[in-house]
Protein backbone atom coordinates (compact mmCIF):
# COMPACT_ATOMS: atom_id res chain seq x y z
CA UNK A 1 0.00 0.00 0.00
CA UNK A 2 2.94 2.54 0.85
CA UNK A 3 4.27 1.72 -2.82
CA UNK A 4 1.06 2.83 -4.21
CA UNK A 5 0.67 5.84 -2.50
CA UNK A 6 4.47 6.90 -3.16
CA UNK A 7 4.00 6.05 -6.54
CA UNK A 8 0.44 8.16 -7.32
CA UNK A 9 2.25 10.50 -5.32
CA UNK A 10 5.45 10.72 -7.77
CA UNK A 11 2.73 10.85 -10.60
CA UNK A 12 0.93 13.56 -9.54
CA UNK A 13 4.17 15.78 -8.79
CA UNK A 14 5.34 15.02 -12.60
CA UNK A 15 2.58 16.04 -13.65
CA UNK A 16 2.22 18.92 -11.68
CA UNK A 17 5.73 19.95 -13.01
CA UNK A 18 4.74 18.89 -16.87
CA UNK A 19 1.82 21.07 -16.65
CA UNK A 20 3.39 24.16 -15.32
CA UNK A 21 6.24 23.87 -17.61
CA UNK A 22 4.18 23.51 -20.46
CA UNK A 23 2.52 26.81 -19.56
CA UNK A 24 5.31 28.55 -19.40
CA UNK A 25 5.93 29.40 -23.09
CA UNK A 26 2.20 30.50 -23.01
CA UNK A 27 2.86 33.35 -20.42
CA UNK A 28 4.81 34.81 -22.84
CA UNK A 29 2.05 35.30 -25.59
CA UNK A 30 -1.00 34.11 -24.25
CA UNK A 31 -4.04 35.40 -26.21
CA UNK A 32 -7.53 34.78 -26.61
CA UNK A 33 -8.26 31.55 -29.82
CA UNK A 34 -11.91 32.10 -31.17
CA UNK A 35 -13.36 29.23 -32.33
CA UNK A 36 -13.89 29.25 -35.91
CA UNK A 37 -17.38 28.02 -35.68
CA UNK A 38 -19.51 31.21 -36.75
CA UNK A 39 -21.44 32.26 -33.46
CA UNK A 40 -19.22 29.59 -31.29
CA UNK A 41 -19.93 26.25 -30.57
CA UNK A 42 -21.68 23.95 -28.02
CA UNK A 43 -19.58 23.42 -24.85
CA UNK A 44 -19.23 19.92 -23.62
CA UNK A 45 -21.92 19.18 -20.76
CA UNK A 46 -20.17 20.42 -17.15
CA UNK A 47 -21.91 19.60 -13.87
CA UNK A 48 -19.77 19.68 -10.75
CA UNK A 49 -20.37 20.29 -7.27
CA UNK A 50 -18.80 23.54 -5.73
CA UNK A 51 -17.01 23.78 -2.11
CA UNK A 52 -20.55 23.79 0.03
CA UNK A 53 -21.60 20.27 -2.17
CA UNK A 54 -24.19 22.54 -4.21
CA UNK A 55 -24.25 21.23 -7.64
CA UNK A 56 -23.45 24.11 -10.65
CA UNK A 57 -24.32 23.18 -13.86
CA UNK A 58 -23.35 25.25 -16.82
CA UNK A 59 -26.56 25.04 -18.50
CA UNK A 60 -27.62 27.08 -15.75
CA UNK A 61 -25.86 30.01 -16.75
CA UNK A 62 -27.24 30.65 -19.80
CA UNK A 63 -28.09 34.39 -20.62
CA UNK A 64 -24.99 35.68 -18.72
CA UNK A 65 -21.28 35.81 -19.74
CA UNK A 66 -18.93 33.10 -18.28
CA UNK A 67 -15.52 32.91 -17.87
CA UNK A 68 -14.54 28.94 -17.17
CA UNK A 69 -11.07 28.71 -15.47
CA UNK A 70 -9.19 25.53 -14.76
CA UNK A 71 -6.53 25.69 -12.49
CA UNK A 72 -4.78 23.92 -9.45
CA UNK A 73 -3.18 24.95 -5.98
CA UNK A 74 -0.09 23.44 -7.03
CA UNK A 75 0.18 25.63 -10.40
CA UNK A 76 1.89 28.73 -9.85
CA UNK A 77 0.46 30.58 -12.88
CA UNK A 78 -3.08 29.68 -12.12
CA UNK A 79 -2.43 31.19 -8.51
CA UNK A 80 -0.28 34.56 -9.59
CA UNK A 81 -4.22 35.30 -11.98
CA UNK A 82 -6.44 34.44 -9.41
CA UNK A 83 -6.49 37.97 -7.74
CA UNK A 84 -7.03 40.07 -11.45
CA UNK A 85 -9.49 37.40 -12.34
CA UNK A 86 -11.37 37.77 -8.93
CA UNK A 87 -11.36 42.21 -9.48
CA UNK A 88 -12.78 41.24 -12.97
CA UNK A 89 -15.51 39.77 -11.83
CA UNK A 90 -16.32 42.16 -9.33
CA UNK A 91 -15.82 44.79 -11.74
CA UNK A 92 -18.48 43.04 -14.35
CA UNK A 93 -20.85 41.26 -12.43
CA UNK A 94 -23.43 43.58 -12.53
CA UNK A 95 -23.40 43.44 -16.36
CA UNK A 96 -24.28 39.81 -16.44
CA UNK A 97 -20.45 38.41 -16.39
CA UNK A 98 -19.54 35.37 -14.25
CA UNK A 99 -15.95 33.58 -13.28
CA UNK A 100 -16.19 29.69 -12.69
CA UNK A 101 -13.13 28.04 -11.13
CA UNK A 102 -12.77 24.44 -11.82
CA UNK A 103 -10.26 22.96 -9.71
CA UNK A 104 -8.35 19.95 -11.34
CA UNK A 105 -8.84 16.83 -9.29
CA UNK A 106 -7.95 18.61 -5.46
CA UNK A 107 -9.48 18.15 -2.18
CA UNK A 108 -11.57 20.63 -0.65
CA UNK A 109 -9.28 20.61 2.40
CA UNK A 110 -6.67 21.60 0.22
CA UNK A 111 -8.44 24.05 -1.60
CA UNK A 112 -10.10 25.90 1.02
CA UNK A 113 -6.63 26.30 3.12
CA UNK A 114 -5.07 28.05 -0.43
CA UNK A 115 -8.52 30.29 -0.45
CA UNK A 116 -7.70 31.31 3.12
CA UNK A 117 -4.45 32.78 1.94
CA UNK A 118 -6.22 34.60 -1.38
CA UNK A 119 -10.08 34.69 -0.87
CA UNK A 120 -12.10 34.79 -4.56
CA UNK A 121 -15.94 36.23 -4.96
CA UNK A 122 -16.72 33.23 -7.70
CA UNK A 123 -17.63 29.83 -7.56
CA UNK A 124 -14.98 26.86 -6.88
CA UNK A 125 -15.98 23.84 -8.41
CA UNK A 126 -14.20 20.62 -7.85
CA UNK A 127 -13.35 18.42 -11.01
CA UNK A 128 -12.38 15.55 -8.53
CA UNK A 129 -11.68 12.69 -11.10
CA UNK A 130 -10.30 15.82 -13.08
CA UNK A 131 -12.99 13.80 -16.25
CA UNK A 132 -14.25 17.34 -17.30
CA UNK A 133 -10.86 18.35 -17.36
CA UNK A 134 -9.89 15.63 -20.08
CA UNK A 135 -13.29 15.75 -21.96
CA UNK A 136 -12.66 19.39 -22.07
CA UNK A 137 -8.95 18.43 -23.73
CA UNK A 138 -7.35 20.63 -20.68
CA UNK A 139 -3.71 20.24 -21.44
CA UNK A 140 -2.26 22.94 -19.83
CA UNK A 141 -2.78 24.72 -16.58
CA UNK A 142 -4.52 27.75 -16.43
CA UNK A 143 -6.71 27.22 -19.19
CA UNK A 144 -9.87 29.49 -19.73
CA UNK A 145 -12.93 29.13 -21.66
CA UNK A 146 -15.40 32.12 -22.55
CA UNK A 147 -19.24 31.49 -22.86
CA UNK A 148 -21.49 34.09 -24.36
CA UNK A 149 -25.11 34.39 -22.96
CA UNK A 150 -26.61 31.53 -25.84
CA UNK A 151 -24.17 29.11 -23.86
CA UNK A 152 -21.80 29.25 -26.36
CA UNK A 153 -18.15 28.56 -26.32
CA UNK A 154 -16.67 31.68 -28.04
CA UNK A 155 -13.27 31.80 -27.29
CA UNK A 156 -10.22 29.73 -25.32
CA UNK A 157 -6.62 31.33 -23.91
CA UNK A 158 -4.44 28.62 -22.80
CA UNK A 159 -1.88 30.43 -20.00
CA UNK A 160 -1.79 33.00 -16.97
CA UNK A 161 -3.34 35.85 -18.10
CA UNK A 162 -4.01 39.44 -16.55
CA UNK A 163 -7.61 40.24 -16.15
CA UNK A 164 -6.92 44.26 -15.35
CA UNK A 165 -5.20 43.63 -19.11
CA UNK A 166 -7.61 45.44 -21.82
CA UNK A 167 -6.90 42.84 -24.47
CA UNK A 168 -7.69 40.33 -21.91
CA UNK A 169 -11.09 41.98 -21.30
CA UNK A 170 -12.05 43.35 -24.73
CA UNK A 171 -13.69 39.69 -25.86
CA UNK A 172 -15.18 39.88 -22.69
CA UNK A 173 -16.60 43.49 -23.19
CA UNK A 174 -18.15 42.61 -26.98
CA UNK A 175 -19.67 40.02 -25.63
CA UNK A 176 -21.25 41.86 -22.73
CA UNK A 177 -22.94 44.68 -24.98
């Protein structure tokens, strides 16, 4: 049993380090991808339970503006954006916008003690088995996903990014008129 443990726990570490690495070169450029899909596309179904055990399903957020952020505790670039992301959705909230965190496969232990140290206004949800994560093709860690108000996937930026950033906000802003 101590083998198993020491070896999921050497597994999780490499890929802890694989992710962030691979996210590196995308802090130096990252930018928002549209999808070429006129109007967007469908978004895979997401239903996952947030810190209290409420479930938050994304259909549910139809006629508002989401912002769908994957991250981790143990990823250093999804940390350094959570406090921009956190004063853009207080800055937009009233205009229909909403930030959804979806934690990759952590426990709420875990998550709440990193929360304590830098407190967010949005939802949390927890990916436990991290299978949104891979049916969403999340690769890379931070990794966001904007929704226009038809539920539509509109556009994806794969990398830290700074919300207080105009270009960061100006998909955002179209799709809030």
């Amino acid at each position: 049993m101590t083998g198993d443990w020491m070896k999921a726990l050497l597994a999780r570490a490499m890929l802890a380090a694989f992710a962030c690495s691979m996210a590196l070169p995308a802090l130096a450029g990252s930018e928002w991808k549209a999808y070429s899909t006129p109007g967007g596309q469908a978004p895979l179904p997401l239903s996952l339970n947030d810190l209290a055990g409420r479930t938050v399903n994304l259909d549910s957020l139809r006629g508002q503006v989401v912002l769908l952020n994957f991250w981790a505790t143990w990823c250093e670039p999804c940390r350094e954006e959570m406090p921009s992301m956190n004063r853009l959705q207080k800055k937009l909230a009233a205009r229909g916008f909403k930030v959804i965190g979806v934690n990759l496969g952590e426990g709420r232990q875990r998550i709440e003690q990193f929360l304590r140290t830098t407190p967010v206004d949005f939802a949390i949800l927890r990916d436990d088995d991290s299978a949104v994560s891979k049916a969403w093709r999340v690769r890379v860690l931070p990794a966001s996903f904007l929704i226009d108000r038809n539920g539509k996937l509109r556009y994806q930026l794969v990398g830290e990014a700074e919300w207080d950033d105009a270009a960061m906000q100006a998909p955002i802003l179209e799709l809030l008129k």
